[in-house]
N, C-alpha and C. Protein backbone atom coordinates (compact mmCIF):
# COMPACT_ATOMS: atom_id res chain seq x y z
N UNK A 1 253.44 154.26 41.29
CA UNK A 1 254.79 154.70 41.05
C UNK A 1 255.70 154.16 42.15
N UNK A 2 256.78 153.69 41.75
CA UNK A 2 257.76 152.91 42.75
C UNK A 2 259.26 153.85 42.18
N UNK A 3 259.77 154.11 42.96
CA UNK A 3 261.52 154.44 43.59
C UNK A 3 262.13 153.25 44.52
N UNK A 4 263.10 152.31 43.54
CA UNK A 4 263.52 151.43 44.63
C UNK A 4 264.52 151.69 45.13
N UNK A 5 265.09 151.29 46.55
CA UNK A 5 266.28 151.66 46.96
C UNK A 5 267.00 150.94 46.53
N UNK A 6 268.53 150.81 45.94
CA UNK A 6 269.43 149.90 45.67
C UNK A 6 270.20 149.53 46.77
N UNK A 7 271.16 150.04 47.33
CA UNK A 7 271.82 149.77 48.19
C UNK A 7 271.91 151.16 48.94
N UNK A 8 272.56 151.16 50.29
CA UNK A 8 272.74 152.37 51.40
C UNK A 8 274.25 152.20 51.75
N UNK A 9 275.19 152.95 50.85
CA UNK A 9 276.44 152.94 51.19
C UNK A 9 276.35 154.21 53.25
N UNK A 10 277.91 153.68 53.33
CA UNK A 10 277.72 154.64 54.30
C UNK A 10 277.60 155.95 54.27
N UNK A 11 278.09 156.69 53.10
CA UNK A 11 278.03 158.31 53.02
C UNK A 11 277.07 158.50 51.20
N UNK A 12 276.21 157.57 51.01
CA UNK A 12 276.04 157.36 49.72
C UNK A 12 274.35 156.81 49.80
N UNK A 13 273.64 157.65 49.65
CA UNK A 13 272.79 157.18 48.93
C UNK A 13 272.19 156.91 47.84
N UNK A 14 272.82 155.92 47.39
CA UNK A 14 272.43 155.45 46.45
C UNK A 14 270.88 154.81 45.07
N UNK A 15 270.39 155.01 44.87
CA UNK A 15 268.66 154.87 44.26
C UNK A 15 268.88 154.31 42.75
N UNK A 16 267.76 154.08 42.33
CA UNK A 16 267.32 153.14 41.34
C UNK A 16 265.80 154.24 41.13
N UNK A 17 266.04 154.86 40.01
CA UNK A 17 265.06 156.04 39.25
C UNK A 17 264.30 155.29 38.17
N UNK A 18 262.90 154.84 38.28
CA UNK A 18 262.51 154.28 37.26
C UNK A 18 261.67 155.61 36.46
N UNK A 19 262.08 155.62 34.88
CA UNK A 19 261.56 156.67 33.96
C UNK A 19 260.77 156.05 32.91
N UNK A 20 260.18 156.38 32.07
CA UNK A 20 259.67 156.22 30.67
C UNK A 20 261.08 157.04 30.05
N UNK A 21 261.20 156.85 28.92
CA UNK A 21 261.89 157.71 27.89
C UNK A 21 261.36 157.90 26.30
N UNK A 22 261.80 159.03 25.67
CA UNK A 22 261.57 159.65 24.54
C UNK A 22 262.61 159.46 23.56
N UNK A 23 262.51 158.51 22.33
CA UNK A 23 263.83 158.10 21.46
C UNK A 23 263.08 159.76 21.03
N UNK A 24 264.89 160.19 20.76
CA UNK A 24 264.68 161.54 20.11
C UNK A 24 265.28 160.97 18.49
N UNK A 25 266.00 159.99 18.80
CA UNK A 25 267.08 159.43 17.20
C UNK A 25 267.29 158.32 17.36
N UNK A 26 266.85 157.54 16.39
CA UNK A 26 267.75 156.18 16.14
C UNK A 26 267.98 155.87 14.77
N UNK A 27 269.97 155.63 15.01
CA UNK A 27 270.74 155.86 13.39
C UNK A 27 271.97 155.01 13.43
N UNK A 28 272.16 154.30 12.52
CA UNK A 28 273.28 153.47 12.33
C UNK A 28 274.41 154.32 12.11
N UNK A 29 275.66 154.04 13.20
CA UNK A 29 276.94 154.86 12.90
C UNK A 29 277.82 154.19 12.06
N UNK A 30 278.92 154.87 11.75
CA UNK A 30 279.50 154.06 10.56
C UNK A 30 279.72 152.79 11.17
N UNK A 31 280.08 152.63 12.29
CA UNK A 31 280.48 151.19 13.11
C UNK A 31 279.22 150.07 12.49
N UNK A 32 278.50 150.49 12.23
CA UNK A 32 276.80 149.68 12.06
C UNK A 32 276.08 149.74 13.06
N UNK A 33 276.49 150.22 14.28
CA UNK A 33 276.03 150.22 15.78
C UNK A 33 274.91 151.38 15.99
N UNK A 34 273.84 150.72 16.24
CA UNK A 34 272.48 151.76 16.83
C UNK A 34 272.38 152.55 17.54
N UNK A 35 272.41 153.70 17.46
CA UNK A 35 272.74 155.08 18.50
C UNK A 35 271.00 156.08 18.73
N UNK A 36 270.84 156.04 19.84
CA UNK A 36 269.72 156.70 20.21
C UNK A 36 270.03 157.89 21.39
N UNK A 37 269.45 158.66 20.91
CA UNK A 37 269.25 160.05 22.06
C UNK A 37 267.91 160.33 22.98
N UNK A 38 268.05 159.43 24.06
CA UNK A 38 266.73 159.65 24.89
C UNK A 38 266.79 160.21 26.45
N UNK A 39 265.55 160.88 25.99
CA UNK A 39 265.33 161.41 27.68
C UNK A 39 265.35 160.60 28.54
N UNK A 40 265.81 160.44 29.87
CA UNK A 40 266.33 159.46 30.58
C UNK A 40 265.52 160.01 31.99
N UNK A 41 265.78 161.51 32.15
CA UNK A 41 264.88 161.88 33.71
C UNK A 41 264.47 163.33 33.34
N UNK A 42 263.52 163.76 34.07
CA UNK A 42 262.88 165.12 33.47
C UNK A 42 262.40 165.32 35.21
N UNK A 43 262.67 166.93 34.73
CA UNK A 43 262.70 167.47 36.17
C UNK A 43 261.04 167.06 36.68
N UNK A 44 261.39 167.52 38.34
CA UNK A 44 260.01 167.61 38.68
C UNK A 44 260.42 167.41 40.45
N UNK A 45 259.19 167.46 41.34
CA UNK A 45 259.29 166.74 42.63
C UNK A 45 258.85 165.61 42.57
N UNK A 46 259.24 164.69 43.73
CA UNK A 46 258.50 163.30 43.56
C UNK A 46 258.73 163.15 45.08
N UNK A 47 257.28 163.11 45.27
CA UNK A 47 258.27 161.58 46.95
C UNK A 47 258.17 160.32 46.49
N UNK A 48 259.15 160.15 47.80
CA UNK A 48 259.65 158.84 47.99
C UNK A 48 259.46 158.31 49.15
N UNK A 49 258.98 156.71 49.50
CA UNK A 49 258.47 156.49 50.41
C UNK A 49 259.52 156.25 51.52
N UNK A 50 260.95 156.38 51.15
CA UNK A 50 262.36 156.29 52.17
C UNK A 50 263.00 157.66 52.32
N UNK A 51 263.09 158.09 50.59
CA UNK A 51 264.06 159.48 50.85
C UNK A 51 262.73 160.52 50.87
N UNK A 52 262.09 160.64 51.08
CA UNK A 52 261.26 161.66 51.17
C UNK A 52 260.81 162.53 49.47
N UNK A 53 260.64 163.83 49.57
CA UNK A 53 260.62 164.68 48.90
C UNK A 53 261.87 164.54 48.00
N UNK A 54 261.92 164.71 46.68
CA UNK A 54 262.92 164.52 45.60
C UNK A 54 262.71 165.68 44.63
N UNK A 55 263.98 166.76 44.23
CA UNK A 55 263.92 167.51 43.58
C UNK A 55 264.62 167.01 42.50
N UNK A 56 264.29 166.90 41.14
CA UNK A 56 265.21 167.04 40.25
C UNK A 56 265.07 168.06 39.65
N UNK A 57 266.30 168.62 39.54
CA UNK A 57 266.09 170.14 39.03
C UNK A 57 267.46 170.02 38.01
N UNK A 58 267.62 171.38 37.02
CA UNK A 58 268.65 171.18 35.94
C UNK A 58 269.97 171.43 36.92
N UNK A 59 269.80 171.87 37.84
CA UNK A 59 271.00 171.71 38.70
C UNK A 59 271.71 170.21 39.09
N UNK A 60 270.59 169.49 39.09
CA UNK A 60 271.26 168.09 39.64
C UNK A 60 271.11 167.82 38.46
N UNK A 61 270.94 167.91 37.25
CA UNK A 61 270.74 167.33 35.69
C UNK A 61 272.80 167.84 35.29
N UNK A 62 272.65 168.67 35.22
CA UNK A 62 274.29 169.27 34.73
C UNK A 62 275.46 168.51 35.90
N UNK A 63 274.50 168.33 37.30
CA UNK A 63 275.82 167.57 38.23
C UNK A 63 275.89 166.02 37.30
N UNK A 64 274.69 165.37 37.15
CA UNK A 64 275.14 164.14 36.82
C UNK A 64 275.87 164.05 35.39
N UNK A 65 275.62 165.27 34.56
CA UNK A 65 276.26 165.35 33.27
C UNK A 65 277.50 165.26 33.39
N UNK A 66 278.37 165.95 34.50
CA UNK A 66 279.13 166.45 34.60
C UNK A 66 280.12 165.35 34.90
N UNK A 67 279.64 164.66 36.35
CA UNK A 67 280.39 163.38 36.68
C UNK A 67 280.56 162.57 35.39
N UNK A 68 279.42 162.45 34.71
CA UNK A 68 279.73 161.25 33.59
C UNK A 68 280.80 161.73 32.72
N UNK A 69 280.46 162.85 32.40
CA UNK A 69 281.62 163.23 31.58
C UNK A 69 282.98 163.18 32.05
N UNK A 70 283.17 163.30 33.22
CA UNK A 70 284.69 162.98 33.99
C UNK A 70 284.93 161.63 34.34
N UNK A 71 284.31 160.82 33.68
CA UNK A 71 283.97 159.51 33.89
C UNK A 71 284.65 159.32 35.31
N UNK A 72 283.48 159.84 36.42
CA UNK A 72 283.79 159.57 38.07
C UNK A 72 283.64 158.21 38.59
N UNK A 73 283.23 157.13 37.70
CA UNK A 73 282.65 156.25 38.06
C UNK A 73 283.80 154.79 37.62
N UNK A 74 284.59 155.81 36.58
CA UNK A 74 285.69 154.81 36.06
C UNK A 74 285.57 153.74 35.77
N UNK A 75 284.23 153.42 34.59
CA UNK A 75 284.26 152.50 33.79
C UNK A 75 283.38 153.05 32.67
N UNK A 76 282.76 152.38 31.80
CA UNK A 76 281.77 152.51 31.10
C UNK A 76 280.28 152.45 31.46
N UNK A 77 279.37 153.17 31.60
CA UNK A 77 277.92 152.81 31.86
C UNK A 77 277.07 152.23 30.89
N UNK A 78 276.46 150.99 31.20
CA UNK A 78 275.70 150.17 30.84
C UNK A 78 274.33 150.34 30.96
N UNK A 79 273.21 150.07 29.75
CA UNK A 79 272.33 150.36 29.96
C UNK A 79 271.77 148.30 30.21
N UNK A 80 270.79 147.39 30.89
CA UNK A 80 270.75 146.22 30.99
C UNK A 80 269.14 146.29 31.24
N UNK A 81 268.92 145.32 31.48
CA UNK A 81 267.39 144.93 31.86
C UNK A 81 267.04 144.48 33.34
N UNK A 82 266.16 145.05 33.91
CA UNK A 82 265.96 144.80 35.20
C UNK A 82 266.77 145.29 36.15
N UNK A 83 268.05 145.89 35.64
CA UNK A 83 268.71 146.11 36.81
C UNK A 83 269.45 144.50 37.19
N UNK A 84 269.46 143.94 36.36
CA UNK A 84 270.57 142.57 36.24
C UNK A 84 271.22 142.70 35.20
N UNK A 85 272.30 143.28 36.24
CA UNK A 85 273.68 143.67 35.43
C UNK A 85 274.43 142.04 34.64
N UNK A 86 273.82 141.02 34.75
CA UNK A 86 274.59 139.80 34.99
C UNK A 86 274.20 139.19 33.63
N UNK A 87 272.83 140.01 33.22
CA UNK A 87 272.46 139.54 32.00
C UNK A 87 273.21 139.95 31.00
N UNK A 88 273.87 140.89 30.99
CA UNK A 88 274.58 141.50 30.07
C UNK A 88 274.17 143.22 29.84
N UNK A 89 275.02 143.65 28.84
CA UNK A 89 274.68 144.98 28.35
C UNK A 89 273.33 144.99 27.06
N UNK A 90 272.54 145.75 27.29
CA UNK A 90 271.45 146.24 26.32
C UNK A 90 271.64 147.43 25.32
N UNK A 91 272.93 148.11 25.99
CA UNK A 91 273.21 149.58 25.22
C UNK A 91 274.59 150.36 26.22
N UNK A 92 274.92 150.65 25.48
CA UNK A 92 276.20 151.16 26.41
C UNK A 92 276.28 152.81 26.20
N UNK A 93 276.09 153.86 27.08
CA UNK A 93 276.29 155.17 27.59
C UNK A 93 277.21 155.23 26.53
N UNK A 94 276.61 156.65 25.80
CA UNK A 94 277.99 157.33 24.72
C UNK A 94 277.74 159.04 25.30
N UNK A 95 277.10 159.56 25.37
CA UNK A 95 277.01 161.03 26.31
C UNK A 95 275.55 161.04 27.07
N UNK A 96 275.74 162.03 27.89
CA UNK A 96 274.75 162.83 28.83
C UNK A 96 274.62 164.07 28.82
N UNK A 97 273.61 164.89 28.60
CA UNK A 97 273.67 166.24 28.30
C UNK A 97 271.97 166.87 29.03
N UNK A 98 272.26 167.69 29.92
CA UNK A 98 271.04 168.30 30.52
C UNK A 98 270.49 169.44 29.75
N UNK A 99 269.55 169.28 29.78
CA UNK A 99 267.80 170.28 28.46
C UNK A 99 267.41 171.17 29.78
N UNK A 100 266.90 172.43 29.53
CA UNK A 100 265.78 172.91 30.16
C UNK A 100 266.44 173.77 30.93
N UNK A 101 265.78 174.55 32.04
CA UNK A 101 265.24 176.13 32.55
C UNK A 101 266.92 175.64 33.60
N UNK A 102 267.44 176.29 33.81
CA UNK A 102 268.80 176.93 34.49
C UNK A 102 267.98 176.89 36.28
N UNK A 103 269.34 176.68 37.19
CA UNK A 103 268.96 177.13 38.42
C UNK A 103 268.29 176.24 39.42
N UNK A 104 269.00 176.31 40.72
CA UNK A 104 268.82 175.21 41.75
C UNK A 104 267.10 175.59 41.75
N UNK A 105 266.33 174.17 41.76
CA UNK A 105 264.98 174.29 42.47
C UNK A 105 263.88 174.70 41.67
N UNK A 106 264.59 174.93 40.20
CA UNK A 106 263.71 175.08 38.76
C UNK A 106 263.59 173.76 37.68
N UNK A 107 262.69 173.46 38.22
CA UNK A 107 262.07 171.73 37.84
C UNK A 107 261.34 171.25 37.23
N UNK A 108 260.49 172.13 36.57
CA UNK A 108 259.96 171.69 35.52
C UNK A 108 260.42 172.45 34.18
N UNK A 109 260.63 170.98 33.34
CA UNK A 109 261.04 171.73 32.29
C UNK A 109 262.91 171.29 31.80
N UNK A 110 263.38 171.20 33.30
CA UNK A 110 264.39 170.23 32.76
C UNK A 110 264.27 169.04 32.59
N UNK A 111 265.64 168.36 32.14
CA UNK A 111 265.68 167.15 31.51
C UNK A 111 267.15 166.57 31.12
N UNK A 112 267.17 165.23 31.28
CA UNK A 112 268.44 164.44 31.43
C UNK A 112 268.72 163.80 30.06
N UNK A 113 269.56 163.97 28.72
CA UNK A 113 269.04 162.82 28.00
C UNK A 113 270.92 162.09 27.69
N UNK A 114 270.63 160.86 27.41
CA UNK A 114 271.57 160.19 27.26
C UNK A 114 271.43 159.66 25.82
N UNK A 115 272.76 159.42 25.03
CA UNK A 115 272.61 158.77 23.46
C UNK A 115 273.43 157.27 24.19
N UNK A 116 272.51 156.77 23.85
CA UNK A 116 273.18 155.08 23.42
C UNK A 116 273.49 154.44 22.21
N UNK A 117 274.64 153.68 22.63
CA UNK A 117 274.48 152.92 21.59
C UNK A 117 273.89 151.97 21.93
N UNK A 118 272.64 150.67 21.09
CA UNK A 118 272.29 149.72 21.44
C UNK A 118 273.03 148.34 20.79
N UNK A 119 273.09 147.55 21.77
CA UNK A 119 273.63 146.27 21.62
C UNK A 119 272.44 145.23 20.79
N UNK A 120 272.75 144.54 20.02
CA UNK A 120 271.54 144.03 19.29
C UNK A 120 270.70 143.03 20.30
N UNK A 121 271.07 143.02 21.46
CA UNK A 121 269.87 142.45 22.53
C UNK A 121 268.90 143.47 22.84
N UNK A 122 269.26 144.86 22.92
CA UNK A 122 268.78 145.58 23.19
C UNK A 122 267.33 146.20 22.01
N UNK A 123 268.13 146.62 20.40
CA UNK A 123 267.37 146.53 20.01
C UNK A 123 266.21 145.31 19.33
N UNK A 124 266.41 144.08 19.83
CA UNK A 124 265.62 143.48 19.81
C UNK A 124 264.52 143.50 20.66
N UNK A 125 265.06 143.85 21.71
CA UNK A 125 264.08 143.76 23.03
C UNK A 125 263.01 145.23 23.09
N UNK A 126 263.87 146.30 22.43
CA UNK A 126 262.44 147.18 22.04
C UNK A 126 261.91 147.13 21.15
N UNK A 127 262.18 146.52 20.10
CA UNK A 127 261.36 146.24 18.80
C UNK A 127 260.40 145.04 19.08
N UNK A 128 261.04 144.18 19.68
CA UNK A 128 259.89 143.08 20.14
C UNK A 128 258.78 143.66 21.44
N UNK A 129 259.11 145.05 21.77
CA UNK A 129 258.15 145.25 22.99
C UNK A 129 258.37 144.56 24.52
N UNK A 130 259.06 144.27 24.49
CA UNK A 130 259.90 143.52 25.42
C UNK A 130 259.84 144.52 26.69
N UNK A 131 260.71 145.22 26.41
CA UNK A 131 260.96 147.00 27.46
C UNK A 131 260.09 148.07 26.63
N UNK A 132 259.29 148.79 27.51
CA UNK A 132 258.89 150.15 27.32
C UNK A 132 259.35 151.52 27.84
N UNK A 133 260.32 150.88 28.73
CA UNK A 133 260.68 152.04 29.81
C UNK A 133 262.03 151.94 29.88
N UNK A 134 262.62 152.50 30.91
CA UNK A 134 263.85 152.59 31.64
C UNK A 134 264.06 153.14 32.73
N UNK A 135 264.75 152.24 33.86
CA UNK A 135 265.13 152.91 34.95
C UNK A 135 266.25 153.16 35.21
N UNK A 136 266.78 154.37 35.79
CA UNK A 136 267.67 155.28 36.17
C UNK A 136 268.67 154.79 37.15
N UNK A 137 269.52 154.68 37.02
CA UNK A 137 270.49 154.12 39.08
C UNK A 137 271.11 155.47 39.07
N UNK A 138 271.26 155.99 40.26
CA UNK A 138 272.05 157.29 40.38
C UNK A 138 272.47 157.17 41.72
N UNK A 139 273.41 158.47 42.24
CA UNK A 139 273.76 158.57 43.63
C UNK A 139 273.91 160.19 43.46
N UNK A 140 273.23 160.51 44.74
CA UNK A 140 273.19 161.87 44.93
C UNK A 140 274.51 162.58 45.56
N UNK A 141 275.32 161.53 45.99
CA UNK A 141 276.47 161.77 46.30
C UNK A 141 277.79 160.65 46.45
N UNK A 142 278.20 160.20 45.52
CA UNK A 142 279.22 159.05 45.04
C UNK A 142 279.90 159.03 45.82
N UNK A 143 280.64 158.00 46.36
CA UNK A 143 281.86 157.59 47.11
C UNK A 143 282.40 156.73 46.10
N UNK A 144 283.60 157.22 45.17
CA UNK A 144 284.22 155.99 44.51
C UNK A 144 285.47 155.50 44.91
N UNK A 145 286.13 154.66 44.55
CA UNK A 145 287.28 153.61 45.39
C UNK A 145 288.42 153.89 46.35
N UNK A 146 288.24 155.59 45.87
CA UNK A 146 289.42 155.92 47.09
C UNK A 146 289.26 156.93 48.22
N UNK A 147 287.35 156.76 47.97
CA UNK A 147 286.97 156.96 49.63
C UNK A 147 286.33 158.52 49.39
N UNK A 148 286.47 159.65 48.04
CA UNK A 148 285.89 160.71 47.98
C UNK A 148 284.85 160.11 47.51
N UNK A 149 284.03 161.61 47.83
CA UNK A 149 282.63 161.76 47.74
C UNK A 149 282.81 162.81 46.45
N UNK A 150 281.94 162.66 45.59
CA UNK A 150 281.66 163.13 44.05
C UNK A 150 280.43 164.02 43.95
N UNK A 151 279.79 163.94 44.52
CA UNK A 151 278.30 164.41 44.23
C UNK A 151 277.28 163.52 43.34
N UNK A 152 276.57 164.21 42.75
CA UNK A 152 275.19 163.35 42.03
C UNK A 152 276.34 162.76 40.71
N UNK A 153 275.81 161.24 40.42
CA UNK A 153 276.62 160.74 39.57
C UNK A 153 276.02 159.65 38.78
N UNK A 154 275.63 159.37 37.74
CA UNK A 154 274.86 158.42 37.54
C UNK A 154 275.80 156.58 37.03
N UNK A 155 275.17 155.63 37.43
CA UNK A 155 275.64 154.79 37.61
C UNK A 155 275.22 153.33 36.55
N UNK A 156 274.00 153.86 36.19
CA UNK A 156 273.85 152.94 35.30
C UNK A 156 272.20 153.06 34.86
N UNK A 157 271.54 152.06 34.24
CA UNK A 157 270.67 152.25 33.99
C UNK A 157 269.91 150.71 33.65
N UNK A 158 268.42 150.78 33.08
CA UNK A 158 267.91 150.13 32.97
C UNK A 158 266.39 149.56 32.15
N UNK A 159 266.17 148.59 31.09
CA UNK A 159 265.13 148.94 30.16
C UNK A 159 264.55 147.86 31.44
N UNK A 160 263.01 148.68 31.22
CA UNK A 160 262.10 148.01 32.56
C UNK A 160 260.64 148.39 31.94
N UNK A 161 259.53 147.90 32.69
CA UNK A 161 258.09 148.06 32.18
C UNK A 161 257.20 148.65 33.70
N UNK A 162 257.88 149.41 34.40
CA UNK A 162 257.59 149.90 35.63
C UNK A 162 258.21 150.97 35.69
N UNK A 163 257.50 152.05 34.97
CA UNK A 163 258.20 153.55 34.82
C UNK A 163 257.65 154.35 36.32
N UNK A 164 258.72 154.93 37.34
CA UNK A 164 258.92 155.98 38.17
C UNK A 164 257.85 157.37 37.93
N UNK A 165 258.47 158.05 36.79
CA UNK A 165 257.82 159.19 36.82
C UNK A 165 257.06 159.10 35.34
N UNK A 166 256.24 159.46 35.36
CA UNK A 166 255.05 159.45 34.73
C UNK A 166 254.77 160.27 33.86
N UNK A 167 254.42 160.63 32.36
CA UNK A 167 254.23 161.57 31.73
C UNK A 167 255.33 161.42 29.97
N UNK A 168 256.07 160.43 30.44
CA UNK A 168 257.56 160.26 29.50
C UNK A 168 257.06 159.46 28.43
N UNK A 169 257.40 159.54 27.14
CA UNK A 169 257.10 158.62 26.04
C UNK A 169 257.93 157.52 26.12
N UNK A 170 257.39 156.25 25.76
CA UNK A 170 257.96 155.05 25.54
C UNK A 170 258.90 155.10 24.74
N UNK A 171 259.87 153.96 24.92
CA UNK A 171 260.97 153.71 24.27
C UNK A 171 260.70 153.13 22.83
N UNK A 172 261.55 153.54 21.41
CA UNK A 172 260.99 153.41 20.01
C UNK A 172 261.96 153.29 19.15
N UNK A 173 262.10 152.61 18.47
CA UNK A 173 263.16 152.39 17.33
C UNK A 173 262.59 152.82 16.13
N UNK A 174 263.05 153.93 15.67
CA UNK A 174 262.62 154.71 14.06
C UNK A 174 263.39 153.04 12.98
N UNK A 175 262.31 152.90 12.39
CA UNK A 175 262.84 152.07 11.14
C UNK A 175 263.78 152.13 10.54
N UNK A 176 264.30 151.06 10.08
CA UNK A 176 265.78 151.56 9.43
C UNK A 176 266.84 151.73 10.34
């Protein structure tokens, strides 16, 4: 299991969360555009071989809901491959909504899930087996452009074959 560091702002630590995920739905919207609802992070402890001990609990699940929803990050979140943003988008963030047991430090049992829409690179690339996974970018405490600090905020994401936490179903496109 690997947690990579992304970058070390000065008041910001910033991380790269690699997960498995669980398609809960995949359905053509009227747009024709592929929309999936997957678990993205599920509570638990984890160390880390920099930040130490890692709680995710539904407390930090509802903070990152929360930022996204106030879009703190002031753009759109992209889901890409590898964490090369340069390749393009794979699926683009349509909500975030936290599952599971209430209360700082109660960790198993929650859960992070995000609906995408997928970009047809994307669903090619899980139908071809390409990606099985996805990793997470987050910040436990955001600094965005005009110097505040936000709290836990998530930043982007990533289809990868080197899942973080362990236990998560692979990524799946229902037929049709």
């Amino acid at each position: 299991m690997t947690l990579q560091l992304r970058e070390k702002f000065t008041e910001d630590e910033s991380i790269l969360l690699t997960a498995s995920v669980e398609t809960i739905a995949l359905e053509a919207g009227e747009d024709g555009g592929h929309r999936s609802e997957i678990q993205i992070m599920q509570g638990g402890t984890y160390e880390h071989p920099f930040h130490g001990m890692l709680l995710f609990d539904r407390t930090l699940f509802d903070r990152l809901a929360m930022n996204f929803s106030g879009n703190v990050v002031g753009r759109q979140l992209a889901m890409d491959s590898d964490h090369m943003w340069r390749q393009g988008a794979y699926g683009w963030f349509e909500s975030v909504r936290a599952m599971g047991e209430m209360g700082e430090g109660v960790a198993f049992g929650a859960q992070l899930f995000a609906t995408i829409r997928w970009t047809q690179k994307g669903v090619d690339a899980i139908q071809g087996e390409e990606y099985k996974y996805t990793s997470v970018e987050f910040s436990f405490n955001f600094k965005d452009q005009h110097g505040r600090l936000n709290g836990p905020t998530l930043l982007g994401a990533a289809l990868t074959n080197r899942p973080f936490i362990a236990g998560m179903r692979e990524v799946t496109l229902n037929a049709g």
